[in-house]
Protein backbone atom coordinates (compact mmCIF):
# COMPACT_ATOMS: atom_id res chain seq x y z
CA UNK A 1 135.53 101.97 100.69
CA UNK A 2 132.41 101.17 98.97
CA UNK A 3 131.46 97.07 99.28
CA UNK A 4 129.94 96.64 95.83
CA UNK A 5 129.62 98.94 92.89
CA UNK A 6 127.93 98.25 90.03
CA UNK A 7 128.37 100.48 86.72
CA UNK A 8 126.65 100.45 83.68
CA UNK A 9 125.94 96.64 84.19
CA UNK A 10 124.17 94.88 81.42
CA UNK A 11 123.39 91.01 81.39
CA UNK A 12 121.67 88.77 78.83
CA UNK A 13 120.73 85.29 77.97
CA UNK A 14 121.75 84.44 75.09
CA UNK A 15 120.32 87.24 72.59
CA UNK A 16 118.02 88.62 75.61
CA UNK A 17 119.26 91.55 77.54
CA UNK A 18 117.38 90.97 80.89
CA UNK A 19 119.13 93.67 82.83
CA UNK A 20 120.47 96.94 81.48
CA UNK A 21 122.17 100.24 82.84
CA UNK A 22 122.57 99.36 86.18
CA UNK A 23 124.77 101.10 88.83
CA UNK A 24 124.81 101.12 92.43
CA UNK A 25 127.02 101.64 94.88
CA UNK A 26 126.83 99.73 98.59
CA UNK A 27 128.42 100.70 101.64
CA UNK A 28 130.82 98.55 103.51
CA UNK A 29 128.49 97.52 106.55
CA UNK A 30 125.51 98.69 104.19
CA UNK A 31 121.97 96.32 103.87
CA UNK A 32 120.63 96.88 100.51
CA UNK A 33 117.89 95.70 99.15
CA UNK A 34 116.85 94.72 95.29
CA UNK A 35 112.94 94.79 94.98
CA UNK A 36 110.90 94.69 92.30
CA UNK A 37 107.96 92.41 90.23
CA UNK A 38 109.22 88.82 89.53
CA UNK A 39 111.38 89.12 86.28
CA UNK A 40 112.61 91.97 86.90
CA UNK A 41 116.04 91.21 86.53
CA UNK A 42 116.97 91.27 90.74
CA UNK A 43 118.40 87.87 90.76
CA UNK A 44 120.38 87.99 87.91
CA UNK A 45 122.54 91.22 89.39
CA UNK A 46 123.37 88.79 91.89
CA UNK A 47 124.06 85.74 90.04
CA UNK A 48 126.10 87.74 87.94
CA UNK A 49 128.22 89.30 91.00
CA UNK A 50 128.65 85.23 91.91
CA UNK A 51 129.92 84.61 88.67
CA UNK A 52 126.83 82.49 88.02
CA UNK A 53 126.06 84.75 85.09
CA UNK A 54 129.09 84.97 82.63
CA UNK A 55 127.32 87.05 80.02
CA UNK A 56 127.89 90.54 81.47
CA UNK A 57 129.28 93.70 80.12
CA UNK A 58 130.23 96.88 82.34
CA UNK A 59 131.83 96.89 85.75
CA UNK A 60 131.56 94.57 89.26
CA UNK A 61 133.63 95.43 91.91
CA UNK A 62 133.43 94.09 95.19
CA UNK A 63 135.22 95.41 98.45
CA UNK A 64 137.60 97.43 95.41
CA UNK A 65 138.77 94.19 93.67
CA UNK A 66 136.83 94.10 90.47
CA UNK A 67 135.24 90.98 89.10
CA UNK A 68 136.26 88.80 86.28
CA UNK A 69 134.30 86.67 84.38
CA UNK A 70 136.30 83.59 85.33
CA UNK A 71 136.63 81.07 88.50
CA UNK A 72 138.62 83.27 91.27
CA UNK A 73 138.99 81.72 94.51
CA UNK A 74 140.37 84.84 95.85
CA UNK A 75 136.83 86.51 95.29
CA UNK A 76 135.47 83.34 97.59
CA UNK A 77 136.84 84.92 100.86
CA UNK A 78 135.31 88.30 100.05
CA UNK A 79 131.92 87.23 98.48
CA UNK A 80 129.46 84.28 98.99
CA UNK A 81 125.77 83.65 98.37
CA UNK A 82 122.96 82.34 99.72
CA UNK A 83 120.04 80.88 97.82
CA UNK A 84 116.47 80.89 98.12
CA UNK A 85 115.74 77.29 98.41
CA UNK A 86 117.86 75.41 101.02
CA UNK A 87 116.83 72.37 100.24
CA UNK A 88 117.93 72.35 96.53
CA UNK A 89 121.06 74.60 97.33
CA UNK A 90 122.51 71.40 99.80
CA UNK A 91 123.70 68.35 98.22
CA UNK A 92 121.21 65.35 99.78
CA UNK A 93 123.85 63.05 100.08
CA UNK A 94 126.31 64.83 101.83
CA UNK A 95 126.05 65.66 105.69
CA UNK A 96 126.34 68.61 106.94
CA UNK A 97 129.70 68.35 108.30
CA UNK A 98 131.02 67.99 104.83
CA UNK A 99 128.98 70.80 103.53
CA UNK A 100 130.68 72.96 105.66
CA UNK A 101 134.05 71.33 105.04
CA UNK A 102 134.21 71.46 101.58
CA UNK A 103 134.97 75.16 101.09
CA UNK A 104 138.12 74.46 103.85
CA UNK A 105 139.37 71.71 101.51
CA UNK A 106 139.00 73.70 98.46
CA UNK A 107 141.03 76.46 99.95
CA UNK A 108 143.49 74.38 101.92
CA UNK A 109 142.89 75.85 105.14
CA UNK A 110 143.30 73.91 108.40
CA UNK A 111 141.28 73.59 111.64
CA UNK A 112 138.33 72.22 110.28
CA UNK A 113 136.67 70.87 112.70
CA UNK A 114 136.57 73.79 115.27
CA UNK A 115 135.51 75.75 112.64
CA UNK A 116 132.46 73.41 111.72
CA UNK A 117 131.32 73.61 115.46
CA UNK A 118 132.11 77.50 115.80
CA UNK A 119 130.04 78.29 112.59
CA UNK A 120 127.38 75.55 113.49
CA UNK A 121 127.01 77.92 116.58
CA UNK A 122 127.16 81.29 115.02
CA UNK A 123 123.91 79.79 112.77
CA UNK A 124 122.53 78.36 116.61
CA UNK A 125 122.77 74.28 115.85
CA UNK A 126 124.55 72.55 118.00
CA UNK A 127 126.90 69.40 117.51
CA UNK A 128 124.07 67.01 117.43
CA UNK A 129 123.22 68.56 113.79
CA UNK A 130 126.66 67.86 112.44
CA UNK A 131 126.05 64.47 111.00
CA UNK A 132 122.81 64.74 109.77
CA UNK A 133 122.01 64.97 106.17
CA UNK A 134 119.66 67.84 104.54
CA UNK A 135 116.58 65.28 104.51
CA UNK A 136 117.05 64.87 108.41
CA UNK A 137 116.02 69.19 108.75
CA UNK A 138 113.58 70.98 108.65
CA UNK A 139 113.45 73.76 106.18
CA UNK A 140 115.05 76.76 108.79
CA UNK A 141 117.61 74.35 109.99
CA UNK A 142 118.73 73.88 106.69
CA UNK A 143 118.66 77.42 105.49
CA UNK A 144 121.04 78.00 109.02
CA UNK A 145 123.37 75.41 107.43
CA UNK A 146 123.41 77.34 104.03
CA UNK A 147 123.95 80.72 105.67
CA UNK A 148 127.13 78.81 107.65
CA UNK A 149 128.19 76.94 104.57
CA UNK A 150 128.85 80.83 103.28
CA UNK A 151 130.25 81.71 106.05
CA UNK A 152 133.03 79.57 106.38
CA UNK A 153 135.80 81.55 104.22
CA UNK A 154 134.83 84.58 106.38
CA UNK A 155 133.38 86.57 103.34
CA UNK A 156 132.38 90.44 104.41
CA UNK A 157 130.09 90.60 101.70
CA UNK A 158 126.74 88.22 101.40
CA UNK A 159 124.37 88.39 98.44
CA UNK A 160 121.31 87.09 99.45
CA UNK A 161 118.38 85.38 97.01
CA UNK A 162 115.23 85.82 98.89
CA UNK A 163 116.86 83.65 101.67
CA UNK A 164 113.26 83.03 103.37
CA UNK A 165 110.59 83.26 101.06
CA UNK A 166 111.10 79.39 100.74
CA UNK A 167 110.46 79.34 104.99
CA UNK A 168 107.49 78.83 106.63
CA UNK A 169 105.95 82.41 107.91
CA UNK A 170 106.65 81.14 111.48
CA UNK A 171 110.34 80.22 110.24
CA UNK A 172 110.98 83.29 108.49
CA UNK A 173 111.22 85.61 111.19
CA UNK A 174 113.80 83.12 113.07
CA UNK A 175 116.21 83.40 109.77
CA UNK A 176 115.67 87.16 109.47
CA UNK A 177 116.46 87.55 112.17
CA UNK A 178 120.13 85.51 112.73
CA UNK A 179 121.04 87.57 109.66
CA UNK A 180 120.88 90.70 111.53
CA UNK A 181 122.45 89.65 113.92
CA UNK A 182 125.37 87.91 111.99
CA UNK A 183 125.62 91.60 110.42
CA UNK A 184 126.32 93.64 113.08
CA UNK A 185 128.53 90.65 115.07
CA UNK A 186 130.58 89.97 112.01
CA UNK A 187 130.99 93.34 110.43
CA UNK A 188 129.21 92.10 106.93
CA UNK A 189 127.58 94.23 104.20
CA UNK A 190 124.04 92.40 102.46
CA UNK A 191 122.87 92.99 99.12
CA UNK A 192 119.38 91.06 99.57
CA UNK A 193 117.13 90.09 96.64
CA UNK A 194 113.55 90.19 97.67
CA UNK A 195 109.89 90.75 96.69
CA UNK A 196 108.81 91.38 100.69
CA UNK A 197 108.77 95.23 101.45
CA UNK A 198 108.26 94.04 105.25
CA UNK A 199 111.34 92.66 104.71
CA UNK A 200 113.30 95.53 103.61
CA UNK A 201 111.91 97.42 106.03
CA UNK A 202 113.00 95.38 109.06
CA UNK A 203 116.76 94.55 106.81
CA UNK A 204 117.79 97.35 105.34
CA UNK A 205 118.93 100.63 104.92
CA UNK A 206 118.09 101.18 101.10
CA UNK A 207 116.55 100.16 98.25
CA UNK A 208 116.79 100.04 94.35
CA UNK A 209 113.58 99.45 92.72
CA UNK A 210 113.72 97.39 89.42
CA UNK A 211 111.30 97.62 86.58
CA UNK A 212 111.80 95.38 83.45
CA UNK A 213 115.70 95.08 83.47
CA UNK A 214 116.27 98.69 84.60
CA UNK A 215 116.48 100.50 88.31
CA UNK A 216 113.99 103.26 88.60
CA UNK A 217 114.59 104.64 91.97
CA UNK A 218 116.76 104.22 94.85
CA UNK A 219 115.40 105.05 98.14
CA UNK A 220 116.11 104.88 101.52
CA UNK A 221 114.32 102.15 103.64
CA UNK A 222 112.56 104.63 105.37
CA UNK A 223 110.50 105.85 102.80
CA UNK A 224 108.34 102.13 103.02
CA UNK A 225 106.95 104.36 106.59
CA UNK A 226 106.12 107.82 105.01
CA UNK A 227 105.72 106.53 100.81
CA UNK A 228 108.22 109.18 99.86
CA UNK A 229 109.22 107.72 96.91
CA UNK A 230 109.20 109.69 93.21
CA UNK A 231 109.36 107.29 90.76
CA UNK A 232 105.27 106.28 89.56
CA UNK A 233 106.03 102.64 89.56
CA UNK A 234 107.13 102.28 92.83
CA UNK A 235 104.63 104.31 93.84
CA UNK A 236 102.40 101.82 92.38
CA UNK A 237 104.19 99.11 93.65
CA UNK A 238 103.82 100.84 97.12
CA UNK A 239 99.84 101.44 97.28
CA UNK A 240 100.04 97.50 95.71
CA UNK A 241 101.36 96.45 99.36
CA UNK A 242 99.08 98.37 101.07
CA UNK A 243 101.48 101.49 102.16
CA UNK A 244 103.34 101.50 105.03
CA UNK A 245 104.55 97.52 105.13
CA UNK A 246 104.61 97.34 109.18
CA UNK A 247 100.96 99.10 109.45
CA UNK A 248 99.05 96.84 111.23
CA UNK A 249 95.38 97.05 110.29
């Protein structure tokens, strides 16, 4: 069963149509990656998959339940997000063992506090960083506490909005990192926003390559190592980052 499809998904603001045409289909277990100039319409697929983007016409689907355009808790469980900036995605004034509580409440499930310290864990903070409030962490630590907050219904699929591009360099590699290895301990399928072909290389297994609105190729990761790609903008957008992404000059 496919994770995510997308078909013949439009989106606009207001009177502005600022993605148009788009389908894709991701693998359950699948990493795939939307790159493309800023503006090109990647972070709008996924705020519209979120239902943070109501004005939509065509077809979402996610793990073969398809989307509406209003609140479903049911779609919770099977889908959450995470955001680029951690610091404006966590509420200051709440500590991060509400954070992670909240969704529990919402949904009425039980055993919250083992399952605060068992997704504190997955993320690798200990107990000590329950308490604490989002001012009290660095910027990975709190990114780690956004990636649990979505965790905590269990979802199988994660949408991810350039979840380290608001990191330090040193950081990033630390967060990359944990979300490869939540994926393959946890079973979940990634549909990643990002600008960083590095990144794609090192996350994913495809691509779709966006261009004003519209995908212009999908690829497979691998062609970031031997620039087999046939569309002329992402060609373009290739020689921009200097060919092969992991070349080391």
């Amino acid at each position: 069963m496919s994770a995510i499809i997308l078909k013949n998904l439009d989106i606009s603001y207001g009177h502005t149509k600022v993605v148009e045409g788009v389908n894709i289909e991701v693998a359950e277990g699948e990493s795939f990656a939307l790159v493309g100039e800023s503006g090109s319409g990647k972070s709008t697929i996924l705020k519209a998959i979120a239902g943070l983007a109501p004005d939509w016409s065509g077809e979402i689907s996610v793990l073969g339940q398809p989307r509406g355009r209003n609140v479903d808790q049911g779609f919770a469980t099977r889908c959450q997000m995470v955001f680029q900036d951690p610091y404006g995605s966590l509420h200051p004034r709440k500590s991060v063992d509400t954070v992670l509580s909240e969704p529990l409440k919402i949904h009425g499930l039980g055993n919250r506090d083992a399952r605060v310290i068992e997704m504190l864990a997955a993320v690798g903070l200990d107990q000590r960083f329950r308490f604490r409030y989002p001012h009290q962490l660095s910027g990975g630590q709190r990114q780690r506490v956004a990636i649990a907050r979505a965790l905590m219904l269990e979802p199988k699929v994660m949408l991810l909005d350039e979840p380290t591009s608001a990191l330090d360099v040193s950081v990033q590699a630390e967060i990359l990192n944990l979300l490869k290895k939540l994926r393959r301990e946890q079973g979940l399928t990634y549909l990643m926003v990002t600008h960083n072909l590095p990144v794609v290389s090192f996350m994913c297994d495809r691509m779709a390559v966006m261009n004003k609105g519209r995908i212009v190729e999908i690829a497979p990761a691998t062609a970031l190592h031997d620039g087999s790609f046939t569309d002329p903008y992402t060609q373009s957008l290739y020689a921009a980052s200097g060919g092969n992404p992991d070349r080391k000059d």
